[in-house]
N, C-alpha and C. Protein backbone atom coordinates (compact mmCIF):
# COMPACT_ATOMS: atom_id res chain seq x y z
N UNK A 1 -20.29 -26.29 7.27
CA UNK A 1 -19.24 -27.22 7.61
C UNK A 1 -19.79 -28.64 7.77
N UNK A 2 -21.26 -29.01 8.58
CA UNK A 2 -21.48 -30.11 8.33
C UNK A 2 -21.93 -30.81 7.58
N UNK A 3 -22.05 -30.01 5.92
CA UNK A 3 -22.43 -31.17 5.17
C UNK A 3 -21.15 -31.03 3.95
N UNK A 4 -19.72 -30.74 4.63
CA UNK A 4 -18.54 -30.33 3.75
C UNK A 4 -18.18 -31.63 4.12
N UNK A 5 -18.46 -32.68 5.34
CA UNK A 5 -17.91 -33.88 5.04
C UNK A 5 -18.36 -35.16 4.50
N UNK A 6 -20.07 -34.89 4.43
CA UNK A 6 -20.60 -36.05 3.36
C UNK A 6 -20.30 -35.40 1.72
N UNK A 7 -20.01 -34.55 1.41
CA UNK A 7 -19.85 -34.07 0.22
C UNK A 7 -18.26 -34.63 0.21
N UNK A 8 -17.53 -34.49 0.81
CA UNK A 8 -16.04 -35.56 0.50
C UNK A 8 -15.87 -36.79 0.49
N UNK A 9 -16.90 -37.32 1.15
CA UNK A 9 -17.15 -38.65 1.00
C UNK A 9 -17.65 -38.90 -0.27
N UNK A 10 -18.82 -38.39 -1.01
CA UNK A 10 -19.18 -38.93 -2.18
C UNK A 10 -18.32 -38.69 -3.28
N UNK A 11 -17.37 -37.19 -3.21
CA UNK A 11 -16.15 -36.86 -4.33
C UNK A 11 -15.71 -38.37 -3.90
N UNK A 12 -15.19 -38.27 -3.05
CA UNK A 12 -13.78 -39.63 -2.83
C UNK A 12 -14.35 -41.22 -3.27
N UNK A 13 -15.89 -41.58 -2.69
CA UNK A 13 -16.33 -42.70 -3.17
C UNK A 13 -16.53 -42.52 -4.79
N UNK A 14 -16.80 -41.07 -5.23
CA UNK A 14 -17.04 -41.15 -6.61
C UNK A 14 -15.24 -41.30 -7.59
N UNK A 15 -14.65 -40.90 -6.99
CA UNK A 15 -13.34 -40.55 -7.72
C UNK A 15 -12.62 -42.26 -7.41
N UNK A 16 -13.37 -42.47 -6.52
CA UNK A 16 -12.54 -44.37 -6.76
C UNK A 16 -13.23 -45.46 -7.47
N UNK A 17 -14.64 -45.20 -7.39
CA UNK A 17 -15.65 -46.12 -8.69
C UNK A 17 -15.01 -45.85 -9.83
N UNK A 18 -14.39 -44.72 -10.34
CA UNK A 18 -14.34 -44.41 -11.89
C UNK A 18 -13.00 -44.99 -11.85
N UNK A 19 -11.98 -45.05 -10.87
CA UNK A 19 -10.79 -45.44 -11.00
C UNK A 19 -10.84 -46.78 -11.17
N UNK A 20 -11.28 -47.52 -9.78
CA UNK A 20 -11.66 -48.94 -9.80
C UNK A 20 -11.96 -49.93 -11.12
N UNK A 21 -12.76 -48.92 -11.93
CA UNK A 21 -13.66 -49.39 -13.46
C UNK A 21 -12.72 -49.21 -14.43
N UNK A 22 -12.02 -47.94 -14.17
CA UNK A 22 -11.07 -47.80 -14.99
C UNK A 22 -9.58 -49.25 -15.14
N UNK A 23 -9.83 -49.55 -13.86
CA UNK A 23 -8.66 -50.44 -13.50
C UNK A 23 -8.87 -51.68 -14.35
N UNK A 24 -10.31 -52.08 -14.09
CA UNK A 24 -11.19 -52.85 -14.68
C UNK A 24 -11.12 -53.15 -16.10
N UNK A 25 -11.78 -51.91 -16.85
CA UNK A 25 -11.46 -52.14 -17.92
C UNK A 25 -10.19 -52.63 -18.91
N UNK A 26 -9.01 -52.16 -18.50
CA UNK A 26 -7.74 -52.28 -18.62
C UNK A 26 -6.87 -53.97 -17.90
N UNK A 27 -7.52 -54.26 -17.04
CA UNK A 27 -7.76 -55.69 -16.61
C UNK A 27 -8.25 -56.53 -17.87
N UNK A 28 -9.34 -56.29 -18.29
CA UNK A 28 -10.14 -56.73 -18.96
C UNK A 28 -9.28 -56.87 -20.76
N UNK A 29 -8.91 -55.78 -21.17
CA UNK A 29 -8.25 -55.35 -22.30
C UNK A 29 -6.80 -56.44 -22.25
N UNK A 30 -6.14 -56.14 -20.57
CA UNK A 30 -5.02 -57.18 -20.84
C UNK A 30 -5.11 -58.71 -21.12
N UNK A 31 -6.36 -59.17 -20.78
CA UNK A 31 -7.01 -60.55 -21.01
C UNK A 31 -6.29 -61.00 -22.73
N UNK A 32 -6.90 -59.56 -23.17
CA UNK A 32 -6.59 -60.16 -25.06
C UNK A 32 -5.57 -60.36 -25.04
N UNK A 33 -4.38 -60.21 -24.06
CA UNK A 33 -2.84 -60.81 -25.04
C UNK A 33 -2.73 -62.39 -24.63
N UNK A 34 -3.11 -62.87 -23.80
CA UNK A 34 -3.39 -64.26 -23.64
C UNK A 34 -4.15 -65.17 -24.77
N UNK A 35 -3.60 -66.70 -24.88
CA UNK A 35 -4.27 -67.15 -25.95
C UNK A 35 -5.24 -68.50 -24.94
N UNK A 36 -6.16 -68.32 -25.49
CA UNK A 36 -6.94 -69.40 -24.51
C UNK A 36 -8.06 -69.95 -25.53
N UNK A 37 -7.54 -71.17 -24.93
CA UNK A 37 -8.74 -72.29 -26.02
C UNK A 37 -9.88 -72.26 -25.42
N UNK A 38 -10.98 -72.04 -26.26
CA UNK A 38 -12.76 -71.85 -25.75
C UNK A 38 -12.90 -73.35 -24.95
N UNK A 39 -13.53 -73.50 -24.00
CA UNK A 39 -13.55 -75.18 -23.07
C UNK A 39 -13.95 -74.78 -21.73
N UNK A 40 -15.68 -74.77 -21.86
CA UNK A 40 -16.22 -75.19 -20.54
C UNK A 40 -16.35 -76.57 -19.94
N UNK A 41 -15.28 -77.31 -20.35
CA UNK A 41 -16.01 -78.68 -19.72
C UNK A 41 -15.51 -78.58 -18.02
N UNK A 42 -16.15 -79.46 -17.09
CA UNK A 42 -16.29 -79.16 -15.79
C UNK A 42 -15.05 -80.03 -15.09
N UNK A 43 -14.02 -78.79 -14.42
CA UNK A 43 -13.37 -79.56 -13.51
C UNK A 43 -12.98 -78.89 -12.40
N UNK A 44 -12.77 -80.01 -11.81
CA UNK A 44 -12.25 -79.55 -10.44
C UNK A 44 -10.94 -78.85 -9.91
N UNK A 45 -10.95 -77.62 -9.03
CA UNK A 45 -10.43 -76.65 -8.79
C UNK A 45 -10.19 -76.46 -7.66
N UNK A 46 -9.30 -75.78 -7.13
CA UNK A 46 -8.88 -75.38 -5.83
C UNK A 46 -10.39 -74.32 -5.44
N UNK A 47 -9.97 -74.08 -4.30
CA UNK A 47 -10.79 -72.88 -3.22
C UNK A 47 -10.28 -72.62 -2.19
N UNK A 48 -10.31 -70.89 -2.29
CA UNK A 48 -10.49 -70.51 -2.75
C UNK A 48 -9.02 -69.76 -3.96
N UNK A 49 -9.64 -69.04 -4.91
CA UNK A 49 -8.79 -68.59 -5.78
C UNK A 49 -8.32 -69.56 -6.88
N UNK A 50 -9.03 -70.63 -7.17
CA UNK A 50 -9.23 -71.91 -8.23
C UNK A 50 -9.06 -70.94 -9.27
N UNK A 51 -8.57 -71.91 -10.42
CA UNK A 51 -9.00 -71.73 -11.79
C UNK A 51 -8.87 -73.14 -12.70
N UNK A 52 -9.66 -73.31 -14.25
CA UNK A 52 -9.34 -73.85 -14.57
C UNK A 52 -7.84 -73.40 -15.08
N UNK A 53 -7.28 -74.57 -16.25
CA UNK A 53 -5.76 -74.24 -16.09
C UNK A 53 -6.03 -72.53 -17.28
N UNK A 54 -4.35 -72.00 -17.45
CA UNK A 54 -4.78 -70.63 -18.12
C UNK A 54 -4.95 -70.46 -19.50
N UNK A 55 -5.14 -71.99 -20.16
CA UNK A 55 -4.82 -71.86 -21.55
C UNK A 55 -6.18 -72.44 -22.00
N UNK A 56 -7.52 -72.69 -21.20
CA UNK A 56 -8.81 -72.85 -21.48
C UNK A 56 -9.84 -71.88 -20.48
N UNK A 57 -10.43 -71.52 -21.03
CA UNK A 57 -11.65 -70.59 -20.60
C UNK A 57 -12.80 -70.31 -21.61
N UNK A 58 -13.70 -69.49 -21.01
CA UNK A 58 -14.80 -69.30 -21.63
C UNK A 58 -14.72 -67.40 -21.26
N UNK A 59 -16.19 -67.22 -21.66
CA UNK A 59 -16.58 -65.92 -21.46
C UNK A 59 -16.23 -65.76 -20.04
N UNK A 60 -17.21 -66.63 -19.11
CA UNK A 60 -17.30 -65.94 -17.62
C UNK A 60 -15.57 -65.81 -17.27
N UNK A 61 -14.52 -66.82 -17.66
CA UNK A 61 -13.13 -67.00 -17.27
C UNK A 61 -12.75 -65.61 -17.30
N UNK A 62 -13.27 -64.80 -18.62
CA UNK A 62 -12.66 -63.66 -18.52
C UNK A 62 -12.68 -62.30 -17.36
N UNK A 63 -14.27 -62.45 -17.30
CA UNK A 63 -14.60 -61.72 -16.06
C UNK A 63 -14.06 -62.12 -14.79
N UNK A 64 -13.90 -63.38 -14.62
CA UNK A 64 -13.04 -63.66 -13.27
C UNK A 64 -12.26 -63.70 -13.28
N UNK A 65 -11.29 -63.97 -14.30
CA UNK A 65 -9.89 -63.15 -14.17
C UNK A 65 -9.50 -61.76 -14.16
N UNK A 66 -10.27 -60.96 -15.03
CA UNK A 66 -9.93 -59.62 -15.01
C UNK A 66 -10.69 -59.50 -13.24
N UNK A 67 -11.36 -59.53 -12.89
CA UNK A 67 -11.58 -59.19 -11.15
C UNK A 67 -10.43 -59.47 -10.70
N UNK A 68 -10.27 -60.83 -10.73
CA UNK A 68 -8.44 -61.37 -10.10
C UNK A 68 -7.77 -60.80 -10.30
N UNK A 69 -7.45 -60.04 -11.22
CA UNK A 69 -6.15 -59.11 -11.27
C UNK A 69 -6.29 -58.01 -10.41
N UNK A 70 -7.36 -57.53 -9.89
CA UNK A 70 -7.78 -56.35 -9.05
C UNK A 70 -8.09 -57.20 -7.58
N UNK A 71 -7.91 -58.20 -7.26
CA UNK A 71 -7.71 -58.27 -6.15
C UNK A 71 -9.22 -59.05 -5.40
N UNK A 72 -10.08 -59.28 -6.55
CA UNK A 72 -11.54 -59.94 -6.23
C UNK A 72 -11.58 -61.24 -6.82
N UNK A 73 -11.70 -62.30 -5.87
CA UNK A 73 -12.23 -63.52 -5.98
C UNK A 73 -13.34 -63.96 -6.47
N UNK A 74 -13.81 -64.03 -7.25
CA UNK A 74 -15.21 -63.65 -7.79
C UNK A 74 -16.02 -65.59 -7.21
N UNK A 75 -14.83 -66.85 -7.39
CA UNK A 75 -15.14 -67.97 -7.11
C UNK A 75 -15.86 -68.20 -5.45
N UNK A 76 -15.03 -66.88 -4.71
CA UNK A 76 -15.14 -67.17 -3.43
C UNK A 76 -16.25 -66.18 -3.12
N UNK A 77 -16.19 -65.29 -3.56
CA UNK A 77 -17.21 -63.87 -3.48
C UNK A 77 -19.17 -64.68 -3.78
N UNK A 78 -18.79 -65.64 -5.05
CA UNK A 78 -20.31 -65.83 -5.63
C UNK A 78 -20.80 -66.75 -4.57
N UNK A 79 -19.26 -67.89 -4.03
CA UNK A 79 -19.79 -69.18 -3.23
C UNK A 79 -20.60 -68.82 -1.97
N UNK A 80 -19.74 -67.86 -1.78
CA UNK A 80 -20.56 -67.59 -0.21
C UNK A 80 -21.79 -67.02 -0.16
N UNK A 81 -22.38 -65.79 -1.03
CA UNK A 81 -23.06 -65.30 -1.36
C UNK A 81 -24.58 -66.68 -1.93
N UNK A 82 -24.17 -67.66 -2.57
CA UNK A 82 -24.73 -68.66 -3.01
C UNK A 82 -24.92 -69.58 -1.69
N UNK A 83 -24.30 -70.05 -0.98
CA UNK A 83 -24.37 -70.78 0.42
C UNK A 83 -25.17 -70.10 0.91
N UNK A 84 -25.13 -69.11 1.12
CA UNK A 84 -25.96 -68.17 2.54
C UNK A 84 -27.46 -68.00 1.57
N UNK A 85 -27.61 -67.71 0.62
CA UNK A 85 -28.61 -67.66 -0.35
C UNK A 85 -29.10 -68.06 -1.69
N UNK A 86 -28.60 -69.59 -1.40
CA UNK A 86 -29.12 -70.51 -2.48
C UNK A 86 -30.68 -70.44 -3.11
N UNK A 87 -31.53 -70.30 -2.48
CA UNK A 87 -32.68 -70.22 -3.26
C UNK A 87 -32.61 -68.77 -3.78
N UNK A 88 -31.95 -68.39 -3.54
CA UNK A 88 -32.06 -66.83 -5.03
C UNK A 88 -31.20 -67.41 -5.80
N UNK A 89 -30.51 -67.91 -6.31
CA UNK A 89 -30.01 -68.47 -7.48
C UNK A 89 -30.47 -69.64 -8.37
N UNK A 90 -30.28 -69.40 -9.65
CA UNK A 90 -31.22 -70.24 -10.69
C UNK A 90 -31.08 -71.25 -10.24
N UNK A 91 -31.85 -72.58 -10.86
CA UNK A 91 -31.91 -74.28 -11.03
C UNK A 91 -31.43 -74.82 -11.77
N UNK A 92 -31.24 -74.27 -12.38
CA UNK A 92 -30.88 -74.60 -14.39
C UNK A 92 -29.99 -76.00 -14.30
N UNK A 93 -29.86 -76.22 -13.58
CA UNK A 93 -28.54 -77.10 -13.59
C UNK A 93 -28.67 -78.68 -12.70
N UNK A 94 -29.95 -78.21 -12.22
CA UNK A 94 -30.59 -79.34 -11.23
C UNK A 94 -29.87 -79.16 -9.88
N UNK A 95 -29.49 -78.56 -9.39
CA UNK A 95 -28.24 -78.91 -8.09
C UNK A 95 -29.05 -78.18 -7.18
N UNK A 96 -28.30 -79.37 -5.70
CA UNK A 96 -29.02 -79.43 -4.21
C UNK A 96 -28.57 -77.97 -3.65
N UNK A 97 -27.21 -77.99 -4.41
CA UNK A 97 -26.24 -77.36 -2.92
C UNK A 97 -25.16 -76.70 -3.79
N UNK A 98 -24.37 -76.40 -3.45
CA UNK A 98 -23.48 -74.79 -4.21
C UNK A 98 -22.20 -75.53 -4.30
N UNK A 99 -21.02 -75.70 -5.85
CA UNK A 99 -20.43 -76.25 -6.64
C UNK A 99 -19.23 -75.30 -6.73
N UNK A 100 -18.20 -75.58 -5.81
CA UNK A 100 -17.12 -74.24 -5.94
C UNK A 100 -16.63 -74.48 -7.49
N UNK A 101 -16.24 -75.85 -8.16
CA UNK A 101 -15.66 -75.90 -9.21
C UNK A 101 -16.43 -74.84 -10.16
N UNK A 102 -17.61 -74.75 -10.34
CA UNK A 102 -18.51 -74.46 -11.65
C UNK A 102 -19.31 -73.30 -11.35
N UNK A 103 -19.65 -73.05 -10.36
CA UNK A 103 -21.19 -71.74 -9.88
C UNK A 103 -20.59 -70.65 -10.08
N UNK A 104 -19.44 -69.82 -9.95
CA UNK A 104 -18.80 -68.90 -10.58
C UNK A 104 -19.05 -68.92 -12.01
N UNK A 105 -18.82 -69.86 -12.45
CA UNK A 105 -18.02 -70.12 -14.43
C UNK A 105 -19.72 -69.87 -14.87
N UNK A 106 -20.76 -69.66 -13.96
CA UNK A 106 -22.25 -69.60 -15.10
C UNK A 106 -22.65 -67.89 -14.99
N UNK A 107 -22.51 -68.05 -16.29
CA UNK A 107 -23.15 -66.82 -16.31
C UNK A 107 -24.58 -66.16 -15.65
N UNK A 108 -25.51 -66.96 -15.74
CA UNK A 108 -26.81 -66.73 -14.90
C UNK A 108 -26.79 -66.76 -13.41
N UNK A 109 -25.89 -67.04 -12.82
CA UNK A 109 -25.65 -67.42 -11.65
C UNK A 109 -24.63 -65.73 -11.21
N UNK A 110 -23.90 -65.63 -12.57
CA UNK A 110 -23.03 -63.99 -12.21
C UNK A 110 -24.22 -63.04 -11.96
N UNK A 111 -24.91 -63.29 -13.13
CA UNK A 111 -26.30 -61.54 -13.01
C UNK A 111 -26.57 -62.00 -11.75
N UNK A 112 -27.39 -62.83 -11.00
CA UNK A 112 -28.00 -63.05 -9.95
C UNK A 112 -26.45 -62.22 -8.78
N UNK A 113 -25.36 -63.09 -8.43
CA UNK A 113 -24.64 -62.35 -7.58
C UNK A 113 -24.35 -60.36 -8.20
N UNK A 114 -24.33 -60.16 -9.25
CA UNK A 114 -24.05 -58.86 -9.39
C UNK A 114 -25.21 -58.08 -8.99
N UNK A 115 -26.35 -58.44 -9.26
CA UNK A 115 -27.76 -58.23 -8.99
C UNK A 115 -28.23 -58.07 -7.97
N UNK A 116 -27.47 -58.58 -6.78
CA UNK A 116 -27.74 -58.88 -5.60
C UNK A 116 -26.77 -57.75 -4.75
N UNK A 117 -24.82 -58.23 -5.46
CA UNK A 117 -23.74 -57.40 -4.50
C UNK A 117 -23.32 -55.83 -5.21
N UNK A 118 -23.90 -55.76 -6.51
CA UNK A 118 -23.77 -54.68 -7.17
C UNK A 118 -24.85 -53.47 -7.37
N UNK A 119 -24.38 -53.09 -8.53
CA UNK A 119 -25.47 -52.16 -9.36
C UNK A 119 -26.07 -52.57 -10.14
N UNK A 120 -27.18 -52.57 -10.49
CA UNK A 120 -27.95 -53.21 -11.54
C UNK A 120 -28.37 -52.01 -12.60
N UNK A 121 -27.54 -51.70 -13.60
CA UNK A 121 -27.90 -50.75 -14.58
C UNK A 121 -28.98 -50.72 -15.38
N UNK A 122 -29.61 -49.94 -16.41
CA UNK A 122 -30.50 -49.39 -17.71
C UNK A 122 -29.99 -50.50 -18.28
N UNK A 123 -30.52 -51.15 -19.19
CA UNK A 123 -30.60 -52.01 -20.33
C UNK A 123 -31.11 -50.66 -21.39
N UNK A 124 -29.96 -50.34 -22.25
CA UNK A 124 -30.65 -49.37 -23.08
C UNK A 124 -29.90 -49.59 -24.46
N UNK A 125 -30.05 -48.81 -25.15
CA UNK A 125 -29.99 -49.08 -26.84
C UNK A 125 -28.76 -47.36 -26.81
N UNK A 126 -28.84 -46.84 -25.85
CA UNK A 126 -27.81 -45.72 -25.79
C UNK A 126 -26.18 -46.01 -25.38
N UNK A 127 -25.35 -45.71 -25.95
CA UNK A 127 -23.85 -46.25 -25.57
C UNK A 127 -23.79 -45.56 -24.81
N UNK A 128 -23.82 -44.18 -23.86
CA UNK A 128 -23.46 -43.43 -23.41
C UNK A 128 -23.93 -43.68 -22.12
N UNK A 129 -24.87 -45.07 -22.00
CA UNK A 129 -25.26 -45.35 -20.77
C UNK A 129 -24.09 -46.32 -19.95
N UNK A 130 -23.42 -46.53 -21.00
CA UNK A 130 -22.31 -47.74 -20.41
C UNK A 130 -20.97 -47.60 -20.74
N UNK A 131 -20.33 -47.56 -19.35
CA UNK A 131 -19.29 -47.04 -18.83
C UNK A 131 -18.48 -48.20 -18.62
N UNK A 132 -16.89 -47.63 -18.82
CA UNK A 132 -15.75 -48.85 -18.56
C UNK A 132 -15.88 -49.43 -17.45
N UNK A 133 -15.69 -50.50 -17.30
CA UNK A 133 -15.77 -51.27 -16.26
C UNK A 133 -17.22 -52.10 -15.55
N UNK A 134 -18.18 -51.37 -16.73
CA UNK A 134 -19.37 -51.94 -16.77
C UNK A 134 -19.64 -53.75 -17.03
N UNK A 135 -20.22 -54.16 -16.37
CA UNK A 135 -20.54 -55.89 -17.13
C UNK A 135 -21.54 -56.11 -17.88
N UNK A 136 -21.76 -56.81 -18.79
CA UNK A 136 -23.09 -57.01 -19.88
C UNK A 136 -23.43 -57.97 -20.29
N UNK A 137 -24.52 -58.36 -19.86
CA UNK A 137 -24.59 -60.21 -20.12
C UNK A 137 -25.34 -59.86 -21.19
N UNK A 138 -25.69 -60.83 -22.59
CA UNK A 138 -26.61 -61.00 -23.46
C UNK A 138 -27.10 -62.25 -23.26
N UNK A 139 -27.84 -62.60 -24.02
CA UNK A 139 -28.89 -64.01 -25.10
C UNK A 139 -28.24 -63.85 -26.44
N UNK A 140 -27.61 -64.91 -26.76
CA UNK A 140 -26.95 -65.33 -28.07
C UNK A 140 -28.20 -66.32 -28.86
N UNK A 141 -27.99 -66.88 -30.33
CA UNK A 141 -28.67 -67.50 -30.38
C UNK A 141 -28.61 -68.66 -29.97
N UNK A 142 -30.13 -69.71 -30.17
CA UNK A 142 -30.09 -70.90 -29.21
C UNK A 142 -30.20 -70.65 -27.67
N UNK A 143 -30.31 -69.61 -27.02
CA UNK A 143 -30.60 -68.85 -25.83
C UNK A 143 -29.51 -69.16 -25.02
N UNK A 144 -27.96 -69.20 -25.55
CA UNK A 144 -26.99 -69.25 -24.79
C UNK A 144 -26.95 -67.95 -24.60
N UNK A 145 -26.03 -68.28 -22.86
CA UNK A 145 -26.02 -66.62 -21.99
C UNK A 145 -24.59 -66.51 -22.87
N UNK A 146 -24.32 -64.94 -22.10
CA UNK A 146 -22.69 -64.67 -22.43
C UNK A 146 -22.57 -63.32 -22.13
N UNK A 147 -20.83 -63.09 -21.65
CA UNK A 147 -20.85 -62.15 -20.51
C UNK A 147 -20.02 -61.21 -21.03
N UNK A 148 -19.78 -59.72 -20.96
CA UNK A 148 -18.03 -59.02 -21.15
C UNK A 148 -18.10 -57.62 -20.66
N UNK A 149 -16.86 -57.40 -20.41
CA UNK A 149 -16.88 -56.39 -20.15
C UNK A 149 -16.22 -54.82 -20.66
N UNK A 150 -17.08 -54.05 -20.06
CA UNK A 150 -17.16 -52.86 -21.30
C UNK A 150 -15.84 -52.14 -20.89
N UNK A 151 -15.48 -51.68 -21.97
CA UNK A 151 -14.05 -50.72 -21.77
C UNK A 151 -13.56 -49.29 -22.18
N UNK A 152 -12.61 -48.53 -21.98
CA UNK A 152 -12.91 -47.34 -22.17
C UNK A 152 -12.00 -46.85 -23.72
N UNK A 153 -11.92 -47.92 -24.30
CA UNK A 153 -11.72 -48.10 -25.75
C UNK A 153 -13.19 -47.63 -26.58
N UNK A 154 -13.66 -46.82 -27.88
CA UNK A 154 -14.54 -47.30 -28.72
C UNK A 154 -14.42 -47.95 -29.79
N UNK A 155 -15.30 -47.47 -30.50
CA UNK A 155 -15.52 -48.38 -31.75
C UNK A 155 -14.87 -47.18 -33.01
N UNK A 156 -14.73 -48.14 -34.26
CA UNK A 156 -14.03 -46.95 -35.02
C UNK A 156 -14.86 -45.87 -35.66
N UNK A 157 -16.30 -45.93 -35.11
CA UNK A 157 -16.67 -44.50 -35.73
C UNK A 157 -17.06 -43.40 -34.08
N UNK A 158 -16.39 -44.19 -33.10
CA UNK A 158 -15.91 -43.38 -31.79
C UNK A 158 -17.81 -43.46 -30.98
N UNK A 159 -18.85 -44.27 -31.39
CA UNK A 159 -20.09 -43.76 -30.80
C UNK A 159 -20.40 -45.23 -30.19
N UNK A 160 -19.85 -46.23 -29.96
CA UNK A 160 -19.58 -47.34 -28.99
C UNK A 160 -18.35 -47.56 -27.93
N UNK A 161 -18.75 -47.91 -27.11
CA UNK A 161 -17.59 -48.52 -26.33
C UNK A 161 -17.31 -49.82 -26.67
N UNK A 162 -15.79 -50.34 -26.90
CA UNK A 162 -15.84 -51.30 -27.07
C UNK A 162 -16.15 -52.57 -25.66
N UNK A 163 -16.16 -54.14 -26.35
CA UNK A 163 -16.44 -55.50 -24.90
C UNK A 163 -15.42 -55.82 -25.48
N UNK A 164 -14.64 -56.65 -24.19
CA UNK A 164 -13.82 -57.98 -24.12
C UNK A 164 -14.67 -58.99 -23.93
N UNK A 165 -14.50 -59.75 -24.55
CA UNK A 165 -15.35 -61.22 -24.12
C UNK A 165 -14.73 -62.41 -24.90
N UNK A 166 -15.45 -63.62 -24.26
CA UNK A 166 -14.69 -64.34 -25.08
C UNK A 166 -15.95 -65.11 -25.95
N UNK A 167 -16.16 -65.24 -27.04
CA UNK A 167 -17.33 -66.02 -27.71
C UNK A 167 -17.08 -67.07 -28.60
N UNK A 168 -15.77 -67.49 -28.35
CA UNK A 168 -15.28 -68.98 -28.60
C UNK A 168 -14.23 -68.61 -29.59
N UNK A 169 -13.43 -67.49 -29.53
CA UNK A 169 -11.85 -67.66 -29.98
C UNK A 169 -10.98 -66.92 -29.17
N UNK A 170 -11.20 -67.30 -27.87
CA UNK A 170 -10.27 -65.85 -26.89
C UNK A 170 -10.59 -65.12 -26.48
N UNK A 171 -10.19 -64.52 -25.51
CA UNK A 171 -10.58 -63.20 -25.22
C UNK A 171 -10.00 -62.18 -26.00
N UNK A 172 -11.23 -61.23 -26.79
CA UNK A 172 -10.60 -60.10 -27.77
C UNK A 172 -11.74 -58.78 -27.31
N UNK A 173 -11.12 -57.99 -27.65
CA UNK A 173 -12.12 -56.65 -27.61
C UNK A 173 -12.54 -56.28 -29.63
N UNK A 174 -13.86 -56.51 -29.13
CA UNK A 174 -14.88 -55.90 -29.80
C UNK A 174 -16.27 -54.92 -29.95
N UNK A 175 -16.40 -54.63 -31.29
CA UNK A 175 -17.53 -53.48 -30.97
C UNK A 175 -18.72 -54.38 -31.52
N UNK A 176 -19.29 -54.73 -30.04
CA UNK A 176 -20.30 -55.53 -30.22
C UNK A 176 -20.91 -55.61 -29.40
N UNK A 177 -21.55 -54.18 -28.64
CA UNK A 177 -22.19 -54.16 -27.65
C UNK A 177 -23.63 -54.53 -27.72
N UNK A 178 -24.42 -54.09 -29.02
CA UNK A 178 -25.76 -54.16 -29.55
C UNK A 178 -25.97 -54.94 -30.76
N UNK A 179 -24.95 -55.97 -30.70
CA UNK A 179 -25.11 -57.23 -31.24
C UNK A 179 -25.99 -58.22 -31.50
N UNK A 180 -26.17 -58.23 -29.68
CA UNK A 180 -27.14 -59.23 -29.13
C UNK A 180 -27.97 -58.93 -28.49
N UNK A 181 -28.92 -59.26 -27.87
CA UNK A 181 -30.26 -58.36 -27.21
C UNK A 181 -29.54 -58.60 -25.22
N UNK A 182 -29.64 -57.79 -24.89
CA UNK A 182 -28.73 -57.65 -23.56
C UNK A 182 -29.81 -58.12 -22.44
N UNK A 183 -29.30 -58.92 -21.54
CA UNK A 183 -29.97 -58.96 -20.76
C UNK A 183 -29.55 -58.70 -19.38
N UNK A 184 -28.72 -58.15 -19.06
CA UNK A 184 -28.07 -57.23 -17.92
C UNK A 184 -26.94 -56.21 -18.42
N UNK A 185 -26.86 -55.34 -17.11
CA UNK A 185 -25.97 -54.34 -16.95
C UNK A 185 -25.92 -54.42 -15.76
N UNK A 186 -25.07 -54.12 -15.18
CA UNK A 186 -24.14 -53.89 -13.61
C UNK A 186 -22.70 -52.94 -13.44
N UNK A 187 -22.45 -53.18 -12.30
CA UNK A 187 -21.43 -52.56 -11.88
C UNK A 187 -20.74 -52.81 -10.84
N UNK A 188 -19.87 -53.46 -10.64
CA UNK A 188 -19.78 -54.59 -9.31
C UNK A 188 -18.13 -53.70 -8.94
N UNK A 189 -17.58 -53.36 -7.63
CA UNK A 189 -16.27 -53.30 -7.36
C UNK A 189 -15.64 -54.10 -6.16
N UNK A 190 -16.06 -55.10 -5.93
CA UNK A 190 -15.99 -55.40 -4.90
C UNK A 190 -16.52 -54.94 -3.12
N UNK A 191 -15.31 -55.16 -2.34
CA UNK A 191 -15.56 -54.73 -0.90
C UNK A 191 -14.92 -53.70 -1.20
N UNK A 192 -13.80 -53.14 -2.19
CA UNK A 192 -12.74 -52.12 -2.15
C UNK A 192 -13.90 -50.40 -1.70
């Protein structure tokens, strides 16, 4: 009997990660019916729960919106996380002090908070390692980052999962997981 209630705890924590991801993915998938012009240029935003407006975004836009639809602030989630522990987050950018408009919208700045509030998965060459609701940053060429997330859609010969991302025409789902050489995997659900 006393180990019949940590064993319901992990069914129940396990049976809401897969839901949660599941939610996720499908978050993520609804992104594609929106039309949004590719445009990181930098502006200023509310806090918390900012966005730029809904008809420009980038890659990271997508990931923080699909969280937003599930109920995670990802602007307010990274800021604080970044305030309280600014020197674990990159330089890249030259800055003193933590940028509600923009420190969300970087991708290097996401691995570091997922890295930190999440799971940090296998980087592997196997599809079967990556699950809906998974996140996946690559290196594009020219060593731009870029972010999406995995869904419980595949590919048409069924041995990929497909990404949403956006890589400068929208957010669309594609099978283009091993495209690019990956440089994270995670698994983030919030506080839920």
């Amino acid at each position: 009997m006393k180990y019949l209630l940590p064993l319901l705890l992990l069914v129940t924590t396990t049976v809401f990660a897969e839901s949660f991801n599941q939610k996720l993915s499908f978050a993520a998938i609804e992104r594609t019916s929106h039309t949004v012009i590719y445009s990181g240029d930098y502006q200023k935003i509310d806090y918390p729960n900012g966005d730029v407006p809904a008809m420009f975004g980038v890659c990271t836009d997508v990931v923080i919106r699909a969280y937003r639809q599930l109920g995670i602030d990802l602007q307010k989630e990274v800021h604080e996380d970044m305030k309280a522990h600014f020197s674990l987050y990159p330089k890249n950018w030259g800055l003193k002090r933590t940028d509600t408009n923009i420190d969300h919208r970087r991708v290097p700045n996401l691995q570091t908070f997922f890295s930190r509030k999440g799971q940090v998965l296998k980087k592997s060459k196997d599809p079967k390692d990556y699950k809906p609701g998974d996140i996946v940053t690559w290196i594009l060429p020219n060593n731009m980052t870029h972010i999406g997330i995995v869904t419980h859609k595949n590919s048409r010969d069924k041995t990929r999962p497909m990404i949403v991302h956006n890589i400068g025409l929208g957010p669309k789902v594609n099978d283009m997981l091993f495209d690019y050489t990956i440089t994270g995997h995670y698994r983030y659900s919030g506080n839920h």
